[in-house]
N, C-alpha and C. Protein backbone atom coordinates (compact mmCIF):
# COMPACT_ATOMS: atom_id res chain seq x y z
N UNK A 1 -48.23 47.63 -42.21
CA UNK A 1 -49.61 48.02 -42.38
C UNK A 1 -49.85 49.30 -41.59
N UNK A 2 -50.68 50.42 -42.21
CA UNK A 2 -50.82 51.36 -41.51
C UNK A 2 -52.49 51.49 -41.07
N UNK A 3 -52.83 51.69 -39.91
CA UNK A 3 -54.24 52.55 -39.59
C UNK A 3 -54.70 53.30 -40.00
N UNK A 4 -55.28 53.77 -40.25
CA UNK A 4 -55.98 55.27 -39.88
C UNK A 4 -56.96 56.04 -39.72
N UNK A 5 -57.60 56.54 -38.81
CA UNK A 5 -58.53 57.19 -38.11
C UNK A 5 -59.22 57.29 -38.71
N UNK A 6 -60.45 57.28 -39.15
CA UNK A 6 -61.58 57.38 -40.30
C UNK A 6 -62.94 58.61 -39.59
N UNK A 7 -62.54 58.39 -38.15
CA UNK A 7 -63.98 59.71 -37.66
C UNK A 7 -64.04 60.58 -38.40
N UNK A 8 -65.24 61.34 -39.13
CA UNK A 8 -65.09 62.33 -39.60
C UNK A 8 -64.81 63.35 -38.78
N UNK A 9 -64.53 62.95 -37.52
CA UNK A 9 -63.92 64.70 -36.72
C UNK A 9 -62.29 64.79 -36.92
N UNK A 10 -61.74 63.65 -37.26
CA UNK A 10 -60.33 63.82 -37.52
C UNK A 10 -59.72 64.23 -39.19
N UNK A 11 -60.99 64.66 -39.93
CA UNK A 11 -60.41 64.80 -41.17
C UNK A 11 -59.79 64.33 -42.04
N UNK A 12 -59.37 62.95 -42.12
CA UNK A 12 -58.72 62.38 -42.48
C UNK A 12 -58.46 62.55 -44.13
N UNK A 13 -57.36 62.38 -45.18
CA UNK A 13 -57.51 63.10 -46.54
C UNK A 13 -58.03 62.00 -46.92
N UNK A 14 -58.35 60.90 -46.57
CA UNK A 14 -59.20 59.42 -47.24
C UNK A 14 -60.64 59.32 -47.20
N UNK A 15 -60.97 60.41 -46.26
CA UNK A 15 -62.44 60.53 -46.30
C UNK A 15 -62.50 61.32 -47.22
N UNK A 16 -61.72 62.39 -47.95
CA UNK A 16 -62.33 63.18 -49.14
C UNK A 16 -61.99 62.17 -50.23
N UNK A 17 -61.22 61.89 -50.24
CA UNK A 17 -60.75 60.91 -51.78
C UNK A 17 -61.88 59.55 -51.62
N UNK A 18 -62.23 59.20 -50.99
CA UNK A 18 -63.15 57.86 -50.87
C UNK A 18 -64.56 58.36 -50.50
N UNK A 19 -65.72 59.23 -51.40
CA UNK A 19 -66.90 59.01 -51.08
C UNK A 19 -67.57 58.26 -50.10
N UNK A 20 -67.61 56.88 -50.54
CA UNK A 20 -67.98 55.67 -49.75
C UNK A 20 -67.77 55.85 -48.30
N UNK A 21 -66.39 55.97 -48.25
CA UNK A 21 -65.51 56.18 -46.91
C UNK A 21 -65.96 57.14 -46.26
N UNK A 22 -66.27 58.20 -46.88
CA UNK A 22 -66.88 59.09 -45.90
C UNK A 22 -68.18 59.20 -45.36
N UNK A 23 -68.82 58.45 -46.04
CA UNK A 23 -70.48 58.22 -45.71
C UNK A 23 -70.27 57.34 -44.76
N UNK A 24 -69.51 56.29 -45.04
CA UNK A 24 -69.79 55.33 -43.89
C UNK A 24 -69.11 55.96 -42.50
N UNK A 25 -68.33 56.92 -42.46
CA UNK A 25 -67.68 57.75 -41.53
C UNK A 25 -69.24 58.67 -40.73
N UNK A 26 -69.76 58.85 -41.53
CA UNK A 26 -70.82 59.97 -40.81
C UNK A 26 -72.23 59.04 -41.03
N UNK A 27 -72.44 57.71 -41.24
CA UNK A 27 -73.22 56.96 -40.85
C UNK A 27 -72.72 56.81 -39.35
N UNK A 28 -71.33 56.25 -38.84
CA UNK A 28 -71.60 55.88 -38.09
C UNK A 28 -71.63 57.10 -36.99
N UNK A 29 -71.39 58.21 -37.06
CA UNK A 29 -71.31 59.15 -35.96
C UNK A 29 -73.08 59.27 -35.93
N UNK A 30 -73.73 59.00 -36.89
CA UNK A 30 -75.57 58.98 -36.60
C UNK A 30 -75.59 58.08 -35.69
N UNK A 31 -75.51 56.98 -36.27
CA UNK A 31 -75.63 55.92 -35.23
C UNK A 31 -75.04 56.10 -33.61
N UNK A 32 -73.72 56.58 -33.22
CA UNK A 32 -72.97 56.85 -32.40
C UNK A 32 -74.11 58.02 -31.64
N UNK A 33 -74.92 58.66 -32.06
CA UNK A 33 -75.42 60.44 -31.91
C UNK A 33 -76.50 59.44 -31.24
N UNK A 34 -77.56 58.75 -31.56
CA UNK A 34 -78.46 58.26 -31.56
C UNK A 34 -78.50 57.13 -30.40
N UNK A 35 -77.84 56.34 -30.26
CA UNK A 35 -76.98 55.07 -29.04
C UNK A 35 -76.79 56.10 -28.00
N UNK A 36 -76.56 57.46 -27.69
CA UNK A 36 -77.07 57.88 -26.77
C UNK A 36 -78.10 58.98 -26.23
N UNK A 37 -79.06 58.65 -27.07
CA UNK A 37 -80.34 59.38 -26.75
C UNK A 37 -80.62 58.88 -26.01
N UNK A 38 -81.95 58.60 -25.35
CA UNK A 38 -83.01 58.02 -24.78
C UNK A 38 -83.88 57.01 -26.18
N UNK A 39 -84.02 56.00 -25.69
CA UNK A 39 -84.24 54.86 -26.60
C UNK A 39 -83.34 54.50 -27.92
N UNK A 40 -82.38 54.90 -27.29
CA UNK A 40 -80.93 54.15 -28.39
C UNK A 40 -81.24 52.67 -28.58
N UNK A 41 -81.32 52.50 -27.60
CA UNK A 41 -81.18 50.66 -28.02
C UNK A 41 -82.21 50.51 -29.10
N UNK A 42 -83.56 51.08 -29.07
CA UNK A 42 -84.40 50.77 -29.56
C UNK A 42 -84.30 51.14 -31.29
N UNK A 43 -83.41 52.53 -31.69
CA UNK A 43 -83.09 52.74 -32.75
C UNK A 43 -81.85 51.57 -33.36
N UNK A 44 -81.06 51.12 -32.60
CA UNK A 44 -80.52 49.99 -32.93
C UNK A 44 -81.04 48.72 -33.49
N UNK A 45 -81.27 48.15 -32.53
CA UNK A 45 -82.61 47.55 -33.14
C UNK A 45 -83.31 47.53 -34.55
N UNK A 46 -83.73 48.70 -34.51
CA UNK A 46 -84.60 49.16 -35.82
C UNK A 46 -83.57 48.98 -36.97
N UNK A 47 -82.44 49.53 -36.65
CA UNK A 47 -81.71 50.07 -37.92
C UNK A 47 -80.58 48.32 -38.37
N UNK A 48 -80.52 47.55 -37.27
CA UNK A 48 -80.43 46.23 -37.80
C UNK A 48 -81.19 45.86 -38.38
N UNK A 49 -82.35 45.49 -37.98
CA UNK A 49 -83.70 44.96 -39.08
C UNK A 49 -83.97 45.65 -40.32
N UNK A 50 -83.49 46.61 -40.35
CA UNK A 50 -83.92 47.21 -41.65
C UNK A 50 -82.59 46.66 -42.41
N UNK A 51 -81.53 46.81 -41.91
CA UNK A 51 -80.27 46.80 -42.53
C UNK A 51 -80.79 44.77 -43.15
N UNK A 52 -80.96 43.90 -42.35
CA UNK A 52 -80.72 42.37 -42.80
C UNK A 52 -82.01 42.92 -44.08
N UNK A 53 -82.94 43.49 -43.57
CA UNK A 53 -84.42 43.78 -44.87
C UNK A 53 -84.03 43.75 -45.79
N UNK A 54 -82.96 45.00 -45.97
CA UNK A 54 -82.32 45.83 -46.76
C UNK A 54 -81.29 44.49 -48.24
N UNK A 55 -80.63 43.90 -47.31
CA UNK A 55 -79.83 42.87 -47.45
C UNK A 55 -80.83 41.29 -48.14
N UNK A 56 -81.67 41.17 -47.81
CA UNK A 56 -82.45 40.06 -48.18
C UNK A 56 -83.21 40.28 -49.49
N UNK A 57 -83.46 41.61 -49.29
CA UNK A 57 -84.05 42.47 -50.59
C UNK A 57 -83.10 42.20 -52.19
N UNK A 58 -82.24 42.25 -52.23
CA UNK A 58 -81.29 42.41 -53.21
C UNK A 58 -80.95 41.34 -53.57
């Protein structure tokens, strides 16, 4: 089985071939950007509840 690095700072050629893959790559560097602002926790928070919302919705 192989790994492989998915940050979008490492370029990886699976983030261009996989759309998906790459969004969820630069979702999480938002999230990552945001967890250390000042009131990170609190955007956490938020962005769980929306996410189960999101999820219950469908």
């Amino acid at each position: 089985m192989t790994a492989i690095n998915i940050n979008s700072n490492k370029a990886h050629a699976a983030l261009e071939k996989c759309r998906v893959l790459k969004e969820y790559s630069l979702f999480i560097d938002a999230v990552r950007a945001h967890e250390k602002e000042e009131g990170g926790t609190a955007f956490i928070l938020e962005l769980e509840e929306q996410t189960v919302r999101a999820i219950a919705e469908e």
